[in-house]
PDB file of N, CA and C in Angstrom:
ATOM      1  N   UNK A   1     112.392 143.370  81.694  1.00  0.00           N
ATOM      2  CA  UNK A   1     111.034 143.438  81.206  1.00  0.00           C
ATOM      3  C   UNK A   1     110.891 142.467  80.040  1.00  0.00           C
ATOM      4  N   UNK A   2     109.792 141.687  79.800  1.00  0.00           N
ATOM      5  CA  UNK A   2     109.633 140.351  79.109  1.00  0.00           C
ATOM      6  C   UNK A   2     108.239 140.754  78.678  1.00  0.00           C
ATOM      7  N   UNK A   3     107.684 140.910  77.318  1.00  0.00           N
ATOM      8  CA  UNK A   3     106.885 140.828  76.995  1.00  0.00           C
ATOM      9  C   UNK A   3     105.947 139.315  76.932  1.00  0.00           C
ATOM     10  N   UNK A   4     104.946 139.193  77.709  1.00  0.00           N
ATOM     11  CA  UNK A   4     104.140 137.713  77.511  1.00  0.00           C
ATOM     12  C   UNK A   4     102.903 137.506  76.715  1.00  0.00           C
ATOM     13  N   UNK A   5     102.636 138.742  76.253  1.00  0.00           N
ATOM     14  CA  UNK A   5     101.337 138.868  75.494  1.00  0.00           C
ATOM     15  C   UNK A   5     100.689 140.155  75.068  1.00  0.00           C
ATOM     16  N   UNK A   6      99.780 139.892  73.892  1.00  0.00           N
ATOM     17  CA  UNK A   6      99.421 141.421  73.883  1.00  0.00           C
ATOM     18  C   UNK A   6      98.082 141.511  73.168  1.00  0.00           C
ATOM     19  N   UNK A   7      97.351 142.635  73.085  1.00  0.00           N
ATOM     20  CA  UNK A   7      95.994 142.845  71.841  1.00  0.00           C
ATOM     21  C   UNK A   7      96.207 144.308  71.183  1.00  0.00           C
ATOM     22  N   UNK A   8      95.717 144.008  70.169  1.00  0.00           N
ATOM     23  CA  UNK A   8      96.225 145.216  69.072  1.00  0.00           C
ATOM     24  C   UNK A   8      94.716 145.559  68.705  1.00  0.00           C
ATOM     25  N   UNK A   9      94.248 146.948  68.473  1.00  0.00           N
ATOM     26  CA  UNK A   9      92.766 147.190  67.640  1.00  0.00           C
ATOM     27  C   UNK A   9      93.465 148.511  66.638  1.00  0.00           C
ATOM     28  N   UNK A  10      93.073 148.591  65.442  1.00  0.00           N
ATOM     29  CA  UNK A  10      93.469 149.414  64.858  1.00  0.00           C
ATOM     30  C   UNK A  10      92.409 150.380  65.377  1.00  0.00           C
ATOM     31  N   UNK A  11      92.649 151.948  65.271  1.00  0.00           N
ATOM     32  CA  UNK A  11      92.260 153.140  65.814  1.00  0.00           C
ATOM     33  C   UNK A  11      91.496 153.877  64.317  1.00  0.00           C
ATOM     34  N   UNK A  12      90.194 154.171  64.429  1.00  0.00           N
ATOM     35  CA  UNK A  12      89.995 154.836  63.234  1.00  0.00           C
ATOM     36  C   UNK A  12      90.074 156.474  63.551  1.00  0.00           C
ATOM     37  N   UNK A  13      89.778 156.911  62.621  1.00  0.00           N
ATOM     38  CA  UNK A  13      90.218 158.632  62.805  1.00  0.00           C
ATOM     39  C   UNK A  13      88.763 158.767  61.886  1.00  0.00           C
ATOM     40  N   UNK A  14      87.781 159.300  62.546  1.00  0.00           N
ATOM     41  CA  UNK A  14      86.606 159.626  61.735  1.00  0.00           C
ATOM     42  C   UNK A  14      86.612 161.257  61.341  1.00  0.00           C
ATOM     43  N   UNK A  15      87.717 161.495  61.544  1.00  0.00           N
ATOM     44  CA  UNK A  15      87.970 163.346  61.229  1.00  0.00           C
ATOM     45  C   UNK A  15      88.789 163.285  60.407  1.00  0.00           C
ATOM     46  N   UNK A  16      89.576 162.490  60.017  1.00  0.00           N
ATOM     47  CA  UNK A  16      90.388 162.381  58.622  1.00  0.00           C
ATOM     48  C   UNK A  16      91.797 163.259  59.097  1.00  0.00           C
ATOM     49  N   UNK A  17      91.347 163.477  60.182  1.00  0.00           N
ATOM     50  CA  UNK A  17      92.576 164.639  60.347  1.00  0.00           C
ATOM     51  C   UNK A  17      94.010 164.101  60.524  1.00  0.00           C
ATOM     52  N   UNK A  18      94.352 163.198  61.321  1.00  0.00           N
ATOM     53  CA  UNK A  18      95.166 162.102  61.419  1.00  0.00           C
ATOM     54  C   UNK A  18      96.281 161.447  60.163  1.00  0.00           C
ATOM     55  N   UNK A  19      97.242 161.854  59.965  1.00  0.00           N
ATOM     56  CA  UNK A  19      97.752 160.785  58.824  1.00  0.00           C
ATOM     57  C   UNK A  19      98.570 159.859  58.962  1.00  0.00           C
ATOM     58  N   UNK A  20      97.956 159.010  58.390  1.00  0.00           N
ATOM     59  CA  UNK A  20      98.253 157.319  58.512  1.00  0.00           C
ATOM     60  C   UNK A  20      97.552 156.537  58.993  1.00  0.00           C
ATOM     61  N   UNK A  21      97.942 155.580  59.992  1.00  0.00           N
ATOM     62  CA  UNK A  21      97.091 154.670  60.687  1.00  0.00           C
ATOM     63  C   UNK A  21      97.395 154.497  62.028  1.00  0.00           C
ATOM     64  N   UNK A  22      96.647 154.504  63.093  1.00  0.00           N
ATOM     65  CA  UNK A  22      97.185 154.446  64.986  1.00  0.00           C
ATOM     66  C   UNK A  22      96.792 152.764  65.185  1.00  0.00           C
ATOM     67  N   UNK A  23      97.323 152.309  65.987  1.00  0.00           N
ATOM     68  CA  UNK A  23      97.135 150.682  66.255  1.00  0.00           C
ATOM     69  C   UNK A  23      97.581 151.141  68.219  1.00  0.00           C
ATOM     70  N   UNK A  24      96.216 150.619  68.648  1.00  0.00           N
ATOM     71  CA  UNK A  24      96.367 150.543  70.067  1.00  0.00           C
ATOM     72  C   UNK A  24      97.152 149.326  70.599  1.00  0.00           C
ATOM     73  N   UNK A  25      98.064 148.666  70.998  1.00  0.00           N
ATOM     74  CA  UNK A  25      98.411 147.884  71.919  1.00  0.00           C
ATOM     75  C   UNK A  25      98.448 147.847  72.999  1.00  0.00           C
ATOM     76  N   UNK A  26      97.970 146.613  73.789  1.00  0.00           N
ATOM     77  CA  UNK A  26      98.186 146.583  75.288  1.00  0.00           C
ATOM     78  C   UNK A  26      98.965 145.485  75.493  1.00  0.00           C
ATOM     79  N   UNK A  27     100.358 145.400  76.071  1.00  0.00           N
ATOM     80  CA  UNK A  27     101.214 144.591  76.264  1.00  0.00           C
ATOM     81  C   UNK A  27     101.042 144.074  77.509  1.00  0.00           C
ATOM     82  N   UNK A  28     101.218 142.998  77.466  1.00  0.00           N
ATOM     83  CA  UNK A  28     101.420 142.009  79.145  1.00  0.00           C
ATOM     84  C   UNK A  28     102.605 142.213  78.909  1.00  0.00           C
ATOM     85  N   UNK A  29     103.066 142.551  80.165  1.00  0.00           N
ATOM     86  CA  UNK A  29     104.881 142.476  80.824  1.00  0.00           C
ATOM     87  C   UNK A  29     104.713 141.774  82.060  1.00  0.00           C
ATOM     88  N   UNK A  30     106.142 141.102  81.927  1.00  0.00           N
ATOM     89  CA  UNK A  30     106.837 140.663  83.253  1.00  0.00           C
ATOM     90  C   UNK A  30     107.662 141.700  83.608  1.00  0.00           C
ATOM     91  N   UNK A  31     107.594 141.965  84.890  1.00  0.00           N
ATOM     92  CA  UNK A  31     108.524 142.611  85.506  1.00  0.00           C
ATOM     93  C   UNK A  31     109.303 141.713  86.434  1.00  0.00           C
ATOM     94  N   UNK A  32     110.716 141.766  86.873  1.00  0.00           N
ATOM     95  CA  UNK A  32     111.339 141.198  87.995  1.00  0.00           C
ATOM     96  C   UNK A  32     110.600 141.956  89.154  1.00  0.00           C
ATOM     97  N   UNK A  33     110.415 140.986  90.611  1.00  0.00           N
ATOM     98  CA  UNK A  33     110.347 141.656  91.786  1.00  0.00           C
ATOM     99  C   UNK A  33     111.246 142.816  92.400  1.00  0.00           C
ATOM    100  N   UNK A  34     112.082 142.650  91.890  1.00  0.00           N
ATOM    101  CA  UNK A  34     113.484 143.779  92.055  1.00  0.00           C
ATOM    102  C   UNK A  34     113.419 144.780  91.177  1.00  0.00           C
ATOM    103  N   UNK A  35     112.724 145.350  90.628  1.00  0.00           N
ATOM    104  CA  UNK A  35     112.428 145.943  89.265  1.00  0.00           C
ATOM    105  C   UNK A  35     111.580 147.165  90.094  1.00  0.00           C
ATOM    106  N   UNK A  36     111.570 148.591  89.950  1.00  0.00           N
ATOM    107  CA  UNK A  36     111.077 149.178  90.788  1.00  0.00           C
ATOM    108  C   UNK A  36     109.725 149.442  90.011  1.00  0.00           C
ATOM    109  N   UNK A  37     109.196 148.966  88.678  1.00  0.00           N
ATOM    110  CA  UNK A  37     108.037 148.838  87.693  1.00  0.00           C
ATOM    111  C   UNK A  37     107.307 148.026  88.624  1.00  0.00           C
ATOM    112  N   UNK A  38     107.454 147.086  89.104  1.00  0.00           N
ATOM    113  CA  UNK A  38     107.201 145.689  89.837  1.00  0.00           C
ATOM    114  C   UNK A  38     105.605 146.406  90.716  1.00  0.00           C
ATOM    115  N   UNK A  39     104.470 145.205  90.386  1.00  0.00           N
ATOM    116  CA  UNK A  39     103.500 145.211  91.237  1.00  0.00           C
ATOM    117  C   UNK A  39     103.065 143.835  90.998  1.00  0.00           C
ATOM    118  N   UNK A  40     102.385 143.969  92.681  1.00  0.00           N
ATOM    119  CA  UNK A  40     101.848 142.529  92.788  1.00  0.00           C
ATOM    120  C   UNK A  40     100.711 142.543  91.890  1.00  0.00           C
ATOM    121  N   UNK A  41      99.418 142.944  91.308  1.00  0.00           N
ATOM    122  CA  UNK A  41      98.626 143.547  90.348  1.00  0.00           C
ATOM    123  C   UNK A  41      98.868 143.256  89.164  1.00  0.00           C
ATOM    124  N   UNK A  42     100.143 142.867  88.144  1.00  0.00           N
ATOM    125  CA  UNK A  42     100.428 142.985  87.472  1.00  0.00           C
ATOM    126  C   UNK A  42     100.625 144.154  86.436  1.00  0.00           C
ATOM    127  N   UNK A  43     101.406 144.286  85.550  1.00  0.00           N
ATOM    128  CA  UNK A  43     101.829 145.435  84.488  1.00  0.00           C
ATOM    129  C   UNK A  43     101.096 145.486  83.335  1.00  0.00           C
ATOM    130  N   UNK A  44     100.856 146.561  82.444  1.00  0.00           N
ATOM    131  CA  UNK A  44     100.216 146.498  80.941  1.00  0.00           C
ATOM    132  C   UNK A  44     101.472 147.653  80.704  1.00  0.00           C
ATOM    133  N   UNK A  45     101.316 147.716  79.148  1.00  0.00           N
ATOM    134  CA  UNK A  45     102.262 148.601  79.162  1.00  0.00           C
ATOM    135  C   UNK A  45     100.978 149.183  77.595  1.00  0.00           C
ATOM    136  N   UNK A  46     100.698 150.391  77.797  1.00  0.00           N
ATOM    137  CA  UNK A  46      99.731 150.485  76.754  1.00  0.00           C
ATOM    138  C   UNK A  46     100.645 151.325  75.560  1.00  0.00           C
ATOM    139  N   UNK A  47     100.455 151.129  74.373  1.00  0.00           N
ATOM    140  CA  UNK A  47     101.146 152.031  73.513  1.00  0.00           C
ATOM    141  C   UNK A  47     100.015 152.076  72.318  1.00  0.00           C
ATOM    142  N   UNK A  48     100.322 153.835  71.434  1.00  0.00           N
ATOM    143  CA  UNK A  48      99.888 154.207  70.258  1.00  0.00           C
ATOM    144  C   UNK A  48     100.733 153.934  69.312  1.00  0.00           C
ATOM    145  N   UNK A  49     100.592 153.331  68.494  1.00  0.00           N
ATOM    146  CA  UNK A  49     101.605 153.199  67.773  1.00  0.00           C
ATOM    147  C   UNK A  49     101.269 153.519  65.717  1.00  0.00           C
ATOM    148  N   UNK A  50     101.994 154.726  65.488  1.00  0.00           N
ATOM    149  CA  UNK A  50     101.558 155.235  64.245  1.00  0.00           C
ATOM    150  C   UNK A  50     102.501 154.721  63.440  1.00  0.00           C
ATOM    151  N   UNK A  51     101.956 154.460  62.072  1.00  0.00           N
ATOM    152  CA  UNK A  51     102.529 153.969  60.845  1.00  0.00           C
ATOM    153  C   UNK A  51     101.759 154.803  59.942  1.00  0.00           C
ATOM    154  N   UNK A  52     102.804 155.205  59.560  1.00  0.00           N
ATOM    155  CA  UNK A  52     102.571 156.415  57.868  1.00  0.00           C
ATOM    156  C   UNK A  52     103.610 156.046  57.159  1.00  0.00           C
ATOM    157  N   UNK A  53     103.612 155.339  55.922  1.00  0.00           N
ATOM    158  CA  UNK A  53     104.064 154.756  54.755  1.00  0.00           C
ATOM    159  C   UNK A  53     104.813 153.686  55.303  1.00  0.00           C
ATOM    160  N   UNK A  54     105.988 153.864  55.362  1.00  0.00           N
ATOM    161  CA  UNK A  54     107.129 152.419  55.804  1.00  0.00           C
ATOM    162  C   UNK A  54     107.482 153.392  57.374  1.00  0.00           C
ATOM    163  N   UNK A  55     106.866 154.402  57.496  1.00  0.00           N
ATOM    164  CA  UNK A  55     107.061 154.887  58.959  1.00  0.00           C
ATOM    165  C   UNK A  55     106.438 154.562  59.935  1.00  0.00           C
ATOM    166  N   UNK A  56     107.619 154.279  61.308  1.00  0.00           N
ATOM    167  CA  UNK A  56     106.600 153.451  62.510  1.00  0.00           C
ATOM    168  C   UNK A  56     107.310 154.067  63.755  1.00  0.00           C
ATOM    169  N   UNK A  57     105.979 154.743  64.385  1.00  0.00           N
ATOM    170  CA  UNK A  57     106.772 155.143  65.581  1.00  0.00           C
ATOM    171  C   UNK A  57     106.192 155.308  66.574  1.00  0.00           C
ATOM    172  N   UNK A  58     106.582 155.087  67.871  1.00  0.00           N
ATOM    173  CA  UNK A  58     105.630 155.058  69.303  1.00  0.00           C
ATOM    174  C   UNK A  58     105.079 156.718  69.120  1.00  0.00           C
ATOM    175  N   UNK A  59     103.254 157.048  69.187  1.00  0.00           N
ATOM    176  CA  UNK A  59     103.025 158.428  69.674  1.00  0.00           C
ATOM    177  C   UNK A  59     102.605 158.324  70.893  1.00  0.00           C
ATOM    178  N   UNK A  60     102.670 157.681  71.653  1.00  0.00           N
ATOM    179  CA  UNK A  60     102.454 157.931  72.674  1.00  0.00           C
ATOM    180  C   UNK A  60     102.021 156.451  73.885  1.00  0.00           C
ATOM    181  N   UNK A  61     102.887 156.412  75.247  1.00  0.00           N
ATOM    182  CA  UNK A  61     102.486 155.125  75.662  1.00  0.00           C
ATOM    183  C   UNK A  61     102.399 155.589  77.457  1.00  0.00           C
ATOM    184  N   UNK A  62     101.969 154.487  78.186  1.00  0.00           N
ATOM    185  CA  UNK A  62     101.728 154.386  79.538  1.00  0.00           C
ATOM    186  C   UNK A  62     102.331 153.070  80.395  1.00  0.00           C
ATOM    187  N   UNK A  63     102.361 152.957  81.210  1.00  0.00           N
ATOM    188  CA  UNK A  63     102.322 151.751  82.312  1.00  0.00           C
ATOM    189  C   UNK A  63     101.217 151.673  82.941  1.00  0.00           C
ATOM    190  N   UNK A  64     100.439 150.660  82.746  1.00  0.00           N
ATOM    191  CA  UNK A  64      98.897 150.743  83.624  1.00  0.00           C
ATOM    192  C   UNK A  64      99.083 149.272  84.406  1.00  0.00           C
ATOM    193  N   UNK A  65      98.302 150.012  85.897  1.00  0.00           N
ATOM    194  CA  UNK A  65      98.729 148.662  86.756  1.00  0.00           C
ATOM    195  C   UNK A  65      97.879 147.787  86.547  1.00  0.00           C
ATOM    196  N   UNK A  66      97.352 146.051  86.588  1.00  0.00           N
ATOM    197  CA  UNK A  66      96.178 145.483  85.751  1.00  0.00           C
ATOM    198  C   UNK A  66      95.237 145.847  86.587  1.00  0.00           C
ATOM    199  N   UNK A  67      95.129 145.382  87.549  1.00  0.00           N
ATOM    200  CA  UNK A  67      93.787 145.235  88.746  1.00  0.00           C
ATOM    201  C   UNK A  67      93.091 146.646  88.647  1.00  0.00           C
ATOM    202  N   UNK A  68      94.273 147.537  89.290  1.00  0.00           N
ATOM    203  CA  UNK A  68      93.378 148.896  89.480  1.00  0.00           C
ATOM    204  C   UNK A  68      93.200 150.167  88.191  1.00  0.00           C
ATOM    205  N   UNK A  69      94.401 149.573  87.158  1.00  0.00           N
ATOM    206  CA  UNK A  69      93.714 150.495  85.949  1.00  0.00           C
ATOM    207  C   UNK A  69      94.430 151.786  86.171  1.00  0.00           C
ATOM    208  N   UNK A  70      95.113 151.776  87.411  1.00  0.00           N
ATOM    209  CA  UNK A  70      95.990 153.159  87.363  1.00  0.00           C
ATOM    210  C   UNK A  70      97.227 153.639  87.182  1.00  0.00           C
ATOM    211  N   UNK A  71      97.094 154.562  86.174  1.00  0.00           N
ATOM    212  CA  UNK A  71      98.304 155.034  84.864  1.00  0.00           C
ATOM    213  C   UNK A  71      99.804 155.203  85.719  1.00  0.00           C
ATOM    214  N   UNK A  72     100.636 154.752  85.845  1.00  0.00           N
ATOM    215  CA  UNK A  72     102.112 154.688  86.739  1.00  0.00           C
ATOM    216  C   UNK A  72     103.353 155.643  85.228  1.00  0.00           C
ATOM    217  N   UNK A  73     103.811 156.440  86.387  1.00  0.00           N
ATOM    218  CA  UNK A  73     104.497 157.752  86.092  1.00  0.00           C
ATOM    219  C   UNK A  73     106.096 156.862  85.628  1.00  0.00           C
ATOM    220  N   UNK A  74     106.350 156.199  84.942  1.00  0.00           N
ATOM    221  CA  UNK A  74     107.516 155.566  84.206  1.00  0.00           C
ATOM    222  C   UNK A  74     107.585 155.916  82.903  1.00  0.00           C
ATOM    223  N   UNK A  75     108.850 155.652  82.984  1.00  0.00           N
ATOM    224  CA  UNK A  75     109.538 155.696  81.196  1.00  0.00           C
ATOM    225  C   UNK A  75     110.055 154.219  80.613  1.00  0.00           C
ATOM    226  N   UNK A  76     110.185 154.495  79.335  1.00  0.00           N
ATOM    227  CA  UNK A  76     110.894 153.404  78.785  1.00  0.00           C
ATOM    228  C   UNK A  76     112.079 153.622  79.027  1.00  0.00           C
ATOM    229  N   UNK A  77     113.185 153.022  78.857  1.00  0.00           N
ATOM    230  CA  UNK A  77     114.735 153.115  78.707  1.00  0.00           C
ATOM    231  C   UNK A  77     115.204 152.946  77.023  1.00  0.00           C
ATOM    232  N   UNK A  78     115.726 153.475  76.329  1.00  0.00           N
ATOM    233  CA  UNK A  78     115.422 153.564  74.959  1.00  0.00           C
ATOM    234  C   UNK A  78     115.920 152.196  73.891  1.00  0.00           C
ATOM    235  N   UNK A  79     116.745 151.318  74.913  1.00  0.00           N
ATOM    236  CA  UNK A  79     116.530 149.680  74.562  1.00  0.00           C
ATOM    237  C   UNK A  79     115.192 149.219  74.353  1.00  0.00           C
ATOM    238  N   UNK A  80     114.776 149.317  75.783  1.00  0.00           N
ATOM    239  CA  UNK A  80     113.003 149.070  76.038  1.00  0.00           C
ATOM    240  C   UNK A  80     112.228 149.640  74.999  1.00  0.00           C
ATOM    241  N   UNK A  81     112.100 150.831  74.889  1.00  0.00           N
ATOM    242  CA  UNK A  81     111.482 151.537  73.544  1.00  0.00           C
ATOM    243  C   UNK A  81     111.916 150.603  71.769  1.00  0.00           C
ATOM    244  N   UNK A  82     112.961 150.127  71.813  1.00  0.00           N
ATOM    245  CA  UNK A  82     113.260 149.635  70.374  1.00  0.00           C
ATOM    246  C   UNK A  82     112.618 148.588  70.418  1.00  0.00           C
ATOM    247  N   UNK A  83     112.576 147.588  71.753  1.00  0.00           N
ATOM    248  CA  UNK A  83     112.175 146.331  71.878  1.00  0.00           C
ATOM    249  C   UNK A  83     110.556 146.559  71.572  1.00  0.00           C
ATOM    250  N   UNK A  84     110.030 147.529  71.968  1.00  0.00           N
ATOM    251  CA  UNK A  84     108.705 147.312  72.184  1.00  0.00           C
ATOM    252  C   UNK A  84     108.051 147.631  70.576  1.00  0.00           C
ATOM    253  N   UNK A  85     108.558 148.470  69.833  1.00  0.00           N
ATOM    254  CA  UNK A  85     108.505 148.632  69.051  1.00  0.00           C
ATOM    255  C   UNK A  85     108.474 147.585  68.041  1.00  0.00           C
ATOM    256  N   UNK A  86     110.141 147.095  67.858  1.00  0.00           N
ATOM    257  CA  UNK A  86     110.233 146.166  67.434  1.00  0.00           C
ATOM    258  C   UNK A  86     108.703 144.454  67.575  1.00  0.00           C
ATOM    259  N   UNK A  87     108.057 144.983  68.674  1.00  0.00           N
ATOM    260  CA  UNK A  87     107.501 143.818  68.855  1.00  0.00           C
ATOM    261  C   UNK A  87     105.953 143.626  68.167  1.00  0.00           C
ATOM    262  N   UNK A  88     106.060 145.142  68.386  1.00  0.00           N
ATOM    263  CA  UNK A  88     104.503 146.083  67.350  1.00  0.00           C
ATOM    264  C   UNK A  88     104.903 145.779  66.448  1.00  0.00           C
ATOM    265  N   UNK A  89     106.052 146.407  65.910  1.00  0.00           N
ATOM    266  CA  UNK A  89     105.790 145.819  64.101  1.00  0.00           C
ATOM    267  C   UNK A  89     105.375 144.515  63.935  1.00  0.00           C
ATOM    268  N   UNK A  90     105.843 143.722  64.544  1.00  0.00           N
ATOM    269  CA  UNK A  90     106.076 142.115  64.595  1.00  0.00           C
ATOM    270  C   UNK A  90     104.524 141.608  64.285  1.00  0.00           C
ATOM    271  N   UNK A  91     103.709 142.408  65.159  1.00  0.00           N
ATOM    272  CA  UNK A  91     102.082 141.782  65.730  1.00  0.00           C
ATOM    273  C   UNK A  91     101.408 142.988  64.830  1.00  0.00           C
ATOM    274  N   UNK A  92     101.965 143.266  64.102  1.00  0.00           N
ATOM    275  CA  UNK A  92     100.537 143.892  62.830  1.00  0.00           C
ATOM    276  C   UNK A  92      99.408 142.950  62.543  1.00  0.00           C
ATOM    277  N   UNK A  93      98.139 143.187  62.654  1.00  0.00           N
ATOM    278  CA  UNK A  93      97.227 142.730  61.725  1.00  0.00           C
ATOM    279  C   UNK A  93      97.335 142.712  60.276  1.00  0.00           C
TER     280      UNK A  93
END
């Protein structure tokens, strides 16, 4: 899995209830054809990603296929999870 691109919107919380800050990402991935993630459609890989003080951590993410928009039942592998992470911090606004 190869990240090729991505868009970030920060998330407001108009209930205050929330602490910290949520940042939506939607990642472009490559997948290999051999890769059982793999669609002709292409991959997004959507993630929440919360930061509270110097704390940063995935709350919550998906695999969405591009064309049809529909949410695919995968996990990260917990390499994959550091990487992706790692790539959010990277692309802060």
């Amino acid at each position: 899995m190869e990240i090729t691109g991505h868009t970030v919107e920060q998330l407001l919380d108009p209930t205050g209830i929330l602490e910290g800050d949520r940042y939506e990402f939607y990642l472009n991935i490559d997948v290999p054809e051999d890769d059982e993630l793999y669609s002709e459609n292409g991959i997004q890989l959507r993630i929440i990603l919360s930061v509270i003080g110097e704390e940063m951590r995935i709350a919550h993410y998906n695999f969405i296929e591009q064309v049809t928009n529909q949410v695919l039942d995968f996990a990260l592998e917990e390499e994959e999870e550091k990487m992706v992470k790692d790539y959010c911090a990277n692309h802060l606004d």
